[in-house]
PDB file of N, CA and C in Angstrom:
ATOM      1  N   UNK A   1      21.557-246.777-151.075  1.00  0.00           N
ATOM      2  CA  UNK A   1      20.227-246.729-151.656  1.00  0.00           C
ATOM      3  C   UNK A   1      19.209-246.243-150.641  1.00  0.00           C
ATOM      4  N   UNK A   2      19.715-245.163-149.473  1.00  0.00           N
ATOM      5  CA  UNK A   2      18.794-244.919-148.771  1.00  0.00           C
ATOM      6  C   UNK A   2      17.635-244.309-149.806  1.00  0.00           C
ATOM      7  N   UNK A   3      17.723-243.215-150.171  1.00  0.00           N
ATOM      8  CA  UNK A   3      17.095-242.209-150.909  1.00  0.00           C
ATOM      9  C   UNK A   3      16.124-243.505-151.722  1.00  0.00           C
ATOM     10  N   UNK A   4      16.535-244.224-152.317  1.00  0.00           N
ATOM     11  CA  UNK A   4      15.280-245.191-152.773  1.00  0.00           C
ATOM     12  C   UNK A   4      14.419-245.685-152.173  1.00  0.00           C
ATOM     13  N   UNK A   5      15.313-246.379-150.827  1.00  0.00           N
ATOM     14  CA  UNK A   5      13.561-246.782-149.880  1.00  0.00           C
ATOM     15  C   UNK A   5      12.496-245.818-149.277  1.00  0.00           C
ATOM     16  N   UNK A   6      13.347-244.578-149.376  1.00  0.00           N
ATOM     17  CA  UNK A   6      12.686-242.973-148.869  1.00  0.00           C
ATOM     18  C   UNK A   6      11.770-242.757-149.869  1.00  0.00           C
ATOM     19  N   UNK A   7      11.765-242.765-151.256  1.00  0.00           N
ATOM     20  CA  UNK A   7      11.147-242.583-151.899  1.00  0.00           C
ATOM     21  C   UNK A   7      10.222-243.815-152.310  1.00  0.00           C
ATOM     22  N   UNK A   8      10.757-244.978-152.160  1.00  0.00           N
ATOM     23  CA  UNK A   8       9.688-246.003-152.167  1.00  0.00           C
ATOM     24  C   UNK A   8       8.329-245.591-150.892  1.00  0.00           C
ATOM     25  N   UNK A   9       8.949-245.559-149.700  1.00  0.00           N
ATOM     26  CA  UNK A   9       8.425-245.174-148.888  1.00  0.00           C
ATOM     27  C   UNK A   9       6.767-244.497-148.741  1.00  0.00           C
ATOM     28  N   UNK A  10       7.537-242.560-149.533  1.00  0.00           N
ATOM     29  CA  UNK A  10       7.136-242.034-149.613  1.00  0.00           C
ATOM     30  C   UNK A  10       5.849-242.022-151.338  1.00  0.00           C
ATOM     31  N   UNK A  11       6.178-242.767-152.033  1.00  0.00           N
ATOM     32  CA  UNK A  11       5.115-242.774-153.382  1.00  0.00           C
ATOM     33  C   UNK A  11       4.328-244.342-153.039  1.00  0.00           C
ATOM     34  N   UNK A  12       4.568-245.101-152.075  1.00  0.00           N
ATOM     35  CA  UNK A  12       3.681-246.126-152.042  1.00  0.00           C
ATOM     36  C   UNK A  12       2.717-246.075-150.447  1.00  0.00           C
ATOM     37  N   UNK A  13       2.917-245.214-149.966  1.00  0.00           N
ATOM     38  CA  UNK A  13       1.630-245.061-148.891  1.00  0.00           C
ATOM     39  C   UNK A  13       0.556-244.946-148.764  1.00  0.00           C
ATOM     40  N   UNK A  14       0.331-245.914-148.501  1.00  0.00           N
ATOM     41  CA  UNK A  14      -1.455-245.815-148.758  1.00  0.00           C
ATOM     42  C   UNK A  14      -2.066-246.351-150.274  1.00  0.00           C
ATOM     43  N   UNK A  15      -0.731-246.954-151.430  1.00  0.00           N
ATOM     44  CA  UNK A  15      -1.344-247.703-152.180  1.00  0.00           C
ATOM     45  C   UNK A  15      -0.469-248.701-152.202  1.00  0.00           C
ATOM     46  N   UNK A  16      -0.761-249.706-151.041  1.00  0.00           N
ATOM     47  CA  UNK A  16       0.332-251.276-151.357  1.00  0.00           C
ATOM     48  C   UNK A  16       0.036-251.656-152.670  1.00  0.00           C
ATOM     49  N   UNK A  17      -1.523-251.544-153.020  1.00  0.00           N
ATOM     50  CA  UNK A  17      -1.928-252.705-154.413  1.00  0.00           C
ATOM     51  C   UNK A  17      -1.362-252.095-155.406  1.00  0.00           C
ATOM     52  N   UNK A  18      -1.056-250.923-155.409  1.00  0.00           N
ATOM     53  CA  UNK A  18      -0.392-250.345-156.908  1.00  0.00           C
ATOM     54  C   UNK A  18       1.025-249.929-156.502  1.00  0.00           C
ATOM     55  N   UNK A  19       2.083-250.556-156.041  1.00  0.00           N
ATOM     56  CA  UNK A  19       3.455-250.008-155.858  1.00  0.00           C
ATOM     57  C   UNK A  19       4.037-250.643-157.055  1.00  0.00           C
ATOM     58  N   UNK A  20       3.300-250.993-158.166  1.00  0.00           N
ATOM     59  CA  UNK A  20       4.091-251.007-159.694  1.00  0.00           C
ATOM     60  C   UNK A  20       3.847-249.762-160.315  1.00  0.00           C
ATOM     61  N   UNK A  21       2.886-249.122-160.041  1.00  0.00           N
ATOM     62  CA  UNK A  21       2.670-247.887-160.845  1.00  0.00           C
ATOM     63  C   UNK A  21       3.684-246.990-160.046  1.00  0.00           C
ATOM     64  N   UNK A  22       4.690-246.956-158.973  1.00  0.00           N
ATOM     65  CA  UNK A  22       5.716-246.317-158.350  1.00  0.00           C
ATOM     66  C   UNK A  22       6.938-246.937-158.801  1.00  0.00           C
ATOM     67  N   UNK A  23       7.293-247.339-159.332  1.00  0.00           N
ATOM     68  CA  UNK A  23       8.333-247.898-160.268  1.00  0.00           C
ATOM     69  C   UNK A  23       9.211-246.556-161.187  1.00  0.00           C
ATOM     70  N   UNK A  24       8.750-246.533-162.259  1.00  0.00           N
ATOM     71  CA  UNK A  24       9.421-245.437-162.920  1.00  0.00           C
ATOM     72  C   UNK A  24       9.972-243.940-162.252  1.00  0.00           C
ATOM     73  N   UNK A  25       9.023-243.570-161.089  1.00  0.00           N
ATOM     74  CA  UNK A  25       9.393-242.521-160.798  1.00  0.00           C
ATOM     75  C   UNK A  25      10.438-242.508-159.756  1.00  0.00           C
ATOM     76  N   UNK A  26      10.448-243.466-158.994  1.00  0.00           N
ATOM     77  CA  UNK A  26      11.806-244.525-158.226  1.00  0.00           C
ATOM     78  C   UNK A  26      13.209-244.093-158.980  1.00  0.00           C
ATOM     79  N   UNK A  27      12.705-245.141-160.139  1.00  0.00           N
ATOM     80  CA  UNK A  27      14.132-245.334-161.235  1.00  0.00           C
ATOM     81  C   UNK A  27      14.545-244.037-161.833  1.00  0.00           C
ATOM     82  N   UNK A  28      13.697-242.768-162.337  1.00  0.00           N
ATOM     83  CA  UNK A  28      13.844-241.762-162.326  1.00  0.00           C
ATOM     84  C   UNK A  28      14.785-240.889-161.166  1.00  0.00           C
ATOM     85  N   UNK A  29      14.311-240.954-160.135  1.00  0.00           N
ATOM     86  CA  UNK A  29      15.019-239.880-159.034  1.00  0.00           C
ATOM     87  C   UNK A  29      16.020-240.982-158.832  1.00  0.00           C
ATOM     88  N   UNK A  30      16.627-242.407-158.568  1.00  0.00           N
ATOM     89  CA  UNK A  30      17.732-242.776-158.622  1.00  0.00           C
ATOM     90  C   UNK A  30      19.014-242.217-159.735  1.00  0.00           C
ATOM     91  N   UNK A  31      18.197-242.163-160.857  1.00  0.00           N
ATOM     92  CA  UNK A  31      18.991-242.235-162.247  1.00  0.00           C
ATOM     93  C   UNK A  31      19.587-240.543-161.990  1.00  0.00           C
ATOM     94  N   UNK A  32      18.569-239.681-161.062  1.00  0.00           N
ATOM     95  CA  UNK A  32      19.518-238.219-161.200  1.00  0.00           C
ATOM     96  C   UNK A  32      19.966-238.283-159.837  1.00  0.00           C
ATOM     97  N   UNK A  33      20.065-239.149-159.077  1.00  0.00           N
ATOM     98  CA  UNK A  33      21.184-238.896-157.802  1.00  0.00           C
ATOM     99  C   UNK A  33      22.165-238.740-158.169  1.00  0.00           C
ATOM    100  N   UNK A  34      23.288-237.943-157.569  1.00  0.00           N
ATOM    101  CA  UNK A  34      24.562-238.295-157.228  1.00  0.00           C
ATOM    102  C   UNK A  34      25.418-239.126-156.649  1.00  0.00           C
ATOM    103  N   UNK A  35      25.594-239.978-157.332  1.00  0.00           N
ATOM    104  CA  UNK A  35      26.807-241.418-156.434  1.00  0.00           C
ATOM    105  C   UNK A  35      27.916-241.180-155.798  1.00  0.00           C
ATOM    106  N   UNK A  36      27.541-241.341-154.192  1.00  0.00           N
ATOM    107  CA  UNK A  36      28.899-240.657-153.480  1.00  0.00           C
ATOM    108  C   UNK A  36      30.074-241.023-153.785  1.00  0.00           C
ATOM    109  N   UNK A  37      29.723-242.416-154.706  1.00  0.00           N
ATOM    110  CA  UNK A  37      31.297-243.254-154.914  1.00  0.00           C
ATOM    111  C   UNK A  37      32.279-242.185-155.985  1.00  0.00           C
ATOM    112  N   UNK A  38      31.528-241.758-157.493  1.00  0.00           N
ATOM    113  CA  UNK A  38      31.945-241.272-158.575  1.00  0.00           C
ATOM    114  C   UNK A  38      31.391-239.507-158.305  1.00  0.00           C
ATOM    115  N   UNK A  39      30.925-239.525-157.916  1.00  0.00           N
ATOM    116  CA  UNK A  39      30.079-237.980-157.735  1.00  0.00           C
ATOM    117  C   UNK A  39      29.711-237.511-159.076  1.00  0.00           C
ATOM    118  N   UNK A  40      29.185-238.464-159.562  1.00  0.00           N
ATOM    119  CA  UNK A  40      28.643-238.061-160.593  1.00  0.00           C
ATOM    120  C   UNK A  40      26.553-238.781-160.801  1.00  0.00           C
ATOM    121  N   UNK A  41      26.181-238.702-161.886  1.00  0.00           N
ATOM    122  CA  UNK A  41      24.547-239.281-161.940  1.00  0.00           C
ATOM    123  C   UNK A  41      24.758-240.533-162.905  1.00  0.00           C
ATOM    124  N   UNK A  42      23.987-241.579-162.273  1.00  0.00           N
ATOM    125  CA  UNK A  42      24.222-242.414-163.646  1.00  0.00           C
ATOM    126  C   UNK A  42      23.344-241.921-165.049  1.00  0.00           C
ATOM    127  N   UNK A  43      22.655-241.085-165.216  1.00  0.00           N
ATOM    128  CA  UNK A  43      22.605-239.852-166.390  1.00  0.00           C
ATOM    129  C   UNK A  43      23.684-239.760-167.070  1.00  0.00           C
ATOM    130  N   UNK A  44      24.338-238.416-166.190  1.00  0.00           N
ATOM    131  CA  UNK A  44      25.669-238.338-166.780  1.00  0.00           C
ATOM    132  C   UNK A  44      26.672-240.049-167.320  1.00  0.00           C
ATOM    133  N   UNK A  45      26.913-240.320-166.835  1.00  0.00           N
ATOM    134  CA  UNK A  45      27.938-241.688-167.176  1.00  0.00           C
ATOM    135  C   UNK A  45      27.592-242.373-168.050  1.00  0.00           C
ATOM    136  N   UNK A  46      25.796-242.950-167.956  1.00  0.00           N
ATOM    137  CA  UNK A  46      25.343-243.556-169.058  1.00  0.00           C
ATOM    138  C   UNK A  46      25.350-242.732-170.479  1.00  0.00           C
ATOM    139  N   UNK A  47      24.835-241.355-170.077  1.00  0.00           N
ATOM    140  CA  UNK A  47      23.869-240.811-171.389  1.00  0.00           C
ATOM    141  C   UNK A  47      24.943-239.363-171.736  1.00  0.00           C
ATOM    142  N   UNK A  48      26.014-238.888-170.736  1.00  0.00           N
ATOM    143  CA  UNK A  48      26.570-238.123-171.488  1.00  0.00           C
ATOM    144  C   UNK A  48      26.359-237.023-170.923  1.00  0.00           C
ATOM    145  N   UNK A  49      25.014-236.825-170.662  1.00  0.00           N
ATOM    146  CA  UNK A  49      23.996-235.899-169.799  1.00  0.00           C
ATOM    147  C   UNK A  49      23.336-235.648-169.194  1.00  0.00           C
ATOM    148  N   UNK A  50      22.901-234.675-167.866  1.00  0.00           N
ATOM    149  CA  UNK A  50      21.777-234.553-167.124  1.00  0.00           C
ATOM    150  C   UNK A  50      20.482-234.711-168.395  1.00  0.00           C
ATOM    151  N   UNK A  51      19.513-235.478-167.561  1.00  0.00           N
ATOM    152  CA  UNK A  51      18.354-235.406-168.215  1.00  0.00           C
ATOM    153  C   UNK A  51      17.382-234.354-167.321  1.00  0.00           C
ATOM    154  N   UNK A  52      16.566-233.628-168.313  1.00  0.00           N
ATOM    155  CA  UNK A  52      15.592-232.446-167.792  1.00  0.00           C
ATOM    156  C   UNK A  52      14.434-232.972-167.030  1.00  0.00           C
ATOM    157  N   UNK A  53      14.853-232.507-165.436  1.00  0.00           N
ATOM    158  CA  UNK A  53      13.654-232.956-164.687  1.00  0.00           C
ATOM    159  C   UNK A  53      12.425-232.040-165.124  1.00  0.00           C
ATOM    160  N   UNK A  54      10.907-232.355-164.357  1.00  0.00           N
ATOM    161  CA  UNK A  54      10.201-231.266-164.463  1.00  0.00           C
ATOM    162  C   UNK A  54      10.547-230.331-163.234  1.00  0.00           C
ATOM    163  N   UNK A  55      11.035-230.360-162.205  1.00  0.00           N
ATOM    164  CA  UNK A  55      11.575-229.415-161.517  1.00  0.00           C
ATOM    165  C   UNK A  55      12.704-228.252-162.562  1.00  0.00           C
ATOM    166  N   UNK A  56      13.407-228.686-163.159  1.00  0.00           N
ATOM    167  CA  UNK A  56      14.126-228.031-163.833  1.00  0.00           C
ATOM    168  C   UNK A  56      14.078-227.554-164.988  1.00  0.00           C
ATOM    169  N   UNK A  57      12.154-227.980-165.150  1.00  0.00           N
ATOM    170  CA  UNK A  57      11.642-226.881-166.255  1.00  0.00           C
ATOM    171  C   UNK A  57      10.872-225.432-165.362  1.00  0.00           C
ATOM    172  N   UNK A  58      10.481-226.269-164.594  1.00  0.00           N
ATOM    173  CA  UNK A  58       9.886-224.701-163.403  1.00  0.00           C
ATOM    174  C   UNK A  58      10.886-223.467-162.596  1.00  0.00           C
ATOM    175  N   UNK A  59      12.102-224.491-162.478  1.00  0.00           N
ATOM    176  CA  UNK A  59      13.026-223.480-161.346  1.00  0.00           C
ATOM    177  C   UNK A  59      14.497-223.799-161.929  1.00  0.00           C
ATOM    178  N   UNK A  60      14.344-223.309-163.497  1.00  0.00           N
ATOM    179  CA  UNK A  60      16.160-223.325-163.965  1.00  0.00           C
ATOM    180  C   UNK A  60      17.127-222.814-163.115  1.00  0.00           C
ATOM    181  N   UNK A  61      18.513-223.261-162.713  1.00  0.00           N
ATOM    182  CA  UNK A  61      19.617-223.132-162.476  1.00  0.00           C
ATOM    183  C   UNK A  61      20.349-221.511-162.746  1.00  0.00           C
ATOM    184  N   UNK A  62      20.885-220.690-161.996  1.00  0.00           N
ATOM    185  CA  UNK A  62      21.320-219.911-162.855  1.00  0.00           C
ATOM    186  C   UNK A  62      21.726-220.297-163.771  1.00  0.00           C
ATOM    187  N   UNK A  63      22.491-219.945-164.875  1.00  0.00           N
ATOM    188  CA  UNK A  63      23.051-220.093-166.257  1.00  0.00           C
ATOM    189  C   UNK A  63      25.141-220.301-165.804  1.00  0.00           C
ATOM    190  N   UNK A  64      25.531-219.251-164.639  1.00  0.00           N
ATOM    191  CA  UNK A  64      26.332-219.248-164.539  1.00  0.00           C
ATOM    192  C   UNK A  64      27.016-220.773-163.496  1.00  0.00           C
ATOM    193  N   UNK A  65      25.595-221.265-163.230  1.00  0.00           N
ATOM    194  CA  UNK A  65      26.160-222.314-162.342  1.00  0.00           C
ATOM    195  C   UNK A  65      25.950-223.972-163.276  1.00  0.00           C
ATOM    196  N   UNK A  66      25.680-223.738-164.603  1.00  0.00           N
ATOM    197  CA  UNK A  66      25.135-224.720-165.128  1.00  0.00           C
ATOM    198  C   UNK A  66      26.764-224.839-166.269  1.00  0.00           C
ATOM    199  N   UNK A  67      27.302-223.533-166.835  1.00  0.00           N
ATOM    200  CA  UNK A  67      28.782-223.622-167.298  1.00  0.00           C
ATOM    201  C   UNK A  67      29.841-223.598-166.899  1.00  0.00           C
ATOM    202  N   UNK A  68      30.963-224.032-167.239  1.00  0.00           N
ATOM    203  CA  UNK A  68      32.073-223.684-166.826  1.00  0.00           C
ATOM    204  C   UNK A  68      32.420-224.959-165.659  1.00  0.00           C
ATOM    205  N   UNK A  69      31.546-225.988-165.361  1.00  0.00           N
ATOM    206  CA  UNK A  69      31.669-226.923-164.364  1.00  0.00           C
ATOM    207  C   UNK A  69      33.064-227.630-164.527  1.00  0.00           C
ATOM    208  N   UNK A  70      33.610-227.908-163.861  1.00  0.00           N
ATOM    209  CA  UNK A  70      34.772-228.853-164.000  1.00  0.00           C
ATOM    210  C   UNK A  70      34.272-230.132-163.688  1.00  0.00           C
ATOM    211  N   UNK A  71      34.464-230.923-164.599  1.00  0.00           N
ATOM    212  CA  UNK A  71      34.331-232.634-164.928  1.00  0.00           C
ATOM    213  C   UNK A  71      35.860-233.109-165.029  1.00  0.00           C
ATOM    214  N   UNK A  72      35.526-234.652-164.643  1.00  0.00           N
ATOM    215  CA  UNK A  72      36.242-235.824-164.115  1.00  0.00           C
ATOM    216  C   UNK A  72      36.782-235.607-165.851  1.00  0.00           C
ATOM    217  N   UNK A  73      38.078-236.151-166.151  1.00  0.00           N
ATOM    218  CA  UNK A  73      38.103-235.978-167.648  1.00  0.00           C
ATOM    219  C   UNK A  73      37.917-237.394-168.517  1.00  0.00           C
ATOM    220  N   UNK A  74      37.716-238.830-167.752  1.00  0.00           N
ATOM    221  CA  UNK A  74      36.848-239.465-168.377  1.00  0.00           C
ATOM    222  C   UNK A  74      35.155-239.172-168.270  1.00  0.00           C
ATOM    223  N   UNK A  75      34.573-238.270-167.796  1.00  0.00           N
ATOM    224  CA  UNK A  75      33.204-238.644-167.938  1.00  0.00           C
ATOM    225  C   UNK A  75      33.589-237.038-169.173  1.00  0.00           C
ATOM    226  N   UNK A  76      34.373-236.294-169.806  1.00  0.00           N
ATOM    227  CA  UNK A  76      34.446-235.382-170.561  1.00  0.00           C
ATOM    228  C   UNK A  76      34.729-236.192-171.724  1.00  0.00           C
ATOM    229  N   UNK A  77      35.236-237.091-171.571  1.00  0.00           N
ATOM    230  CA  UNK A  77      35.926-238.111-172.673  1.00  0.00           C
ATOM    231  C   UNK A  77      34.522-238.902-173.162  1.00  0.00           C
ATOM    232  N   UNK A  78      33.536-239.487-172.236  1.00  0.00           N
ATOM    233  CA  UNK A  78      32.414-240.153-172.541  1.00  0.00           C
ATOM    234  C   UNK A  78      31.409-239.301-172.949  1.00  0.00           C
ATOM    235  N   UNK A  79      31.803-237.847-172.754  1.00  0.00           N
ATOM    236  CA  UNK A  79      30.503-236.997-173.272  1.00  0.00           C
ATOM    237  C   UNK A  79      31.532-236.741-174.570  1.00  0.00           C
ATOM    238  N   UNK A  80      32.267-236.697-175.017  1.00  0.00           N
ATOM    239  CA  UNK A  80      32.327-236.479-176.683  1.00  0.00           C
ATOM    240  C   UNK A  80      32.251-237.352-177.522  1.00  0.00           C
ATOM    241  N   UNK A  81      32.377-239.000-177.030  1.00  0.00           N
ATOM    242  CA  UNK A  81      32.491-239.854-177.628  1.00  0.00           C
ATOM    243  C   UNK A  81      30.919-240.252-178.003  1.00  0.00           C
ATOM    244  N   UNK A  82      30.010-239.902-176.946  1.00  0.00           N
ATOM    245  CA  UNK A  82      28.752-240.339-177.021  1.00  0.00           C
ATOM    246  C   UNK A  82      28.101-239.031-178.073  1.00  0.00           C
ATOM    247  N   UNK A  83      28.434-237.933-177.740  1.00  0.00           N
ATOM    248  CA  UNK A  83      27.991-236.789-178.896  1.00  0.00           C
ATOM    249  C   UNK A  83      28.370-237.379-180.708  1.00  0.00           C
ATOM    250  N   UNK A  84      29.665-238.365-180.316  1.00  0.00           N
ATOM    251  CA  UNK A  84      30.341-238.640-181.931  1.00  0.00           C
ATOM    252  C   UNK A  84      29.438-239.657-182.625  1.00  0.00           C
ATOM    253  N   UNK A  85      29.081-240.908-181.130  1.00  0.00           N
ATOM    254  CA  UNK A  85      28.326-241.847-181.709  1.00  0.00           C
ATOM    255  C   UNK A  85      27.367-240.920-182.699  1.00  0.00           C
ATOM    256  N   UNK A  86      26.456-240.454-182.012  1.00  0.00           N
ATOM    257  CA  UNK A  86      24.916-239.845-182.400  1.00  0.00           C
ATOM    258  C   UNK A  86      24.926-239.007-183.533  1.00  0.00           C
ATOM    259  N   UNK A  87      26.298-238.029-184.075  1.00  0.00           N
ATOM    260  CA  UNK A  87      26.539-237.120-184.980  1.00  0.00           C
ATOM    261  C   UNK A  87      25.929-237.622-186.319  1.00  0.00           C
TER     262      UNK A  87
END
């Protein structure tokens, strides 16, 4: 959890009295890390899917690096099952 106290760090400086209003955006950039354990996001695992940062509405991915990825084949298994729930 380095990257969390880095970012705690870094969004509560200079406002101790409001480090609740730094909360969500915390839990946000945790939720799209990569877990060195699974190498995957808890995004992916929970939800199936990357969720759209606003970085990744300004500076999309090529296209060719966003298909064709090779996945773990349970988190391929949890993205169809979670697409079936929702159908």
């Amino acid at each position: 959890m380095q990257c969390g106290a880095t970012c705690k760090d870094d969004r509560t400086a200079g406002r101790q009295d409001r480090w609740d209003e730094c909360v969500p955006f915390i839990a946000v950039a945790l939720r799209a890390s990569v877990n060195r354990n699974t190498g995957f996001t808890t995004n992916r695992l929970m939800l199936g899917c990357e969720v759209t940062n606003p970085l990744d509405l300004m500076f999309p991915l090529p296209r060719a690096a966003t298909e064709g990825s090779s996945l773990d084949p349970y988190v391929t298994l949890l993205e169809q099952d979670l697409q079936q729930a929702h159908a």
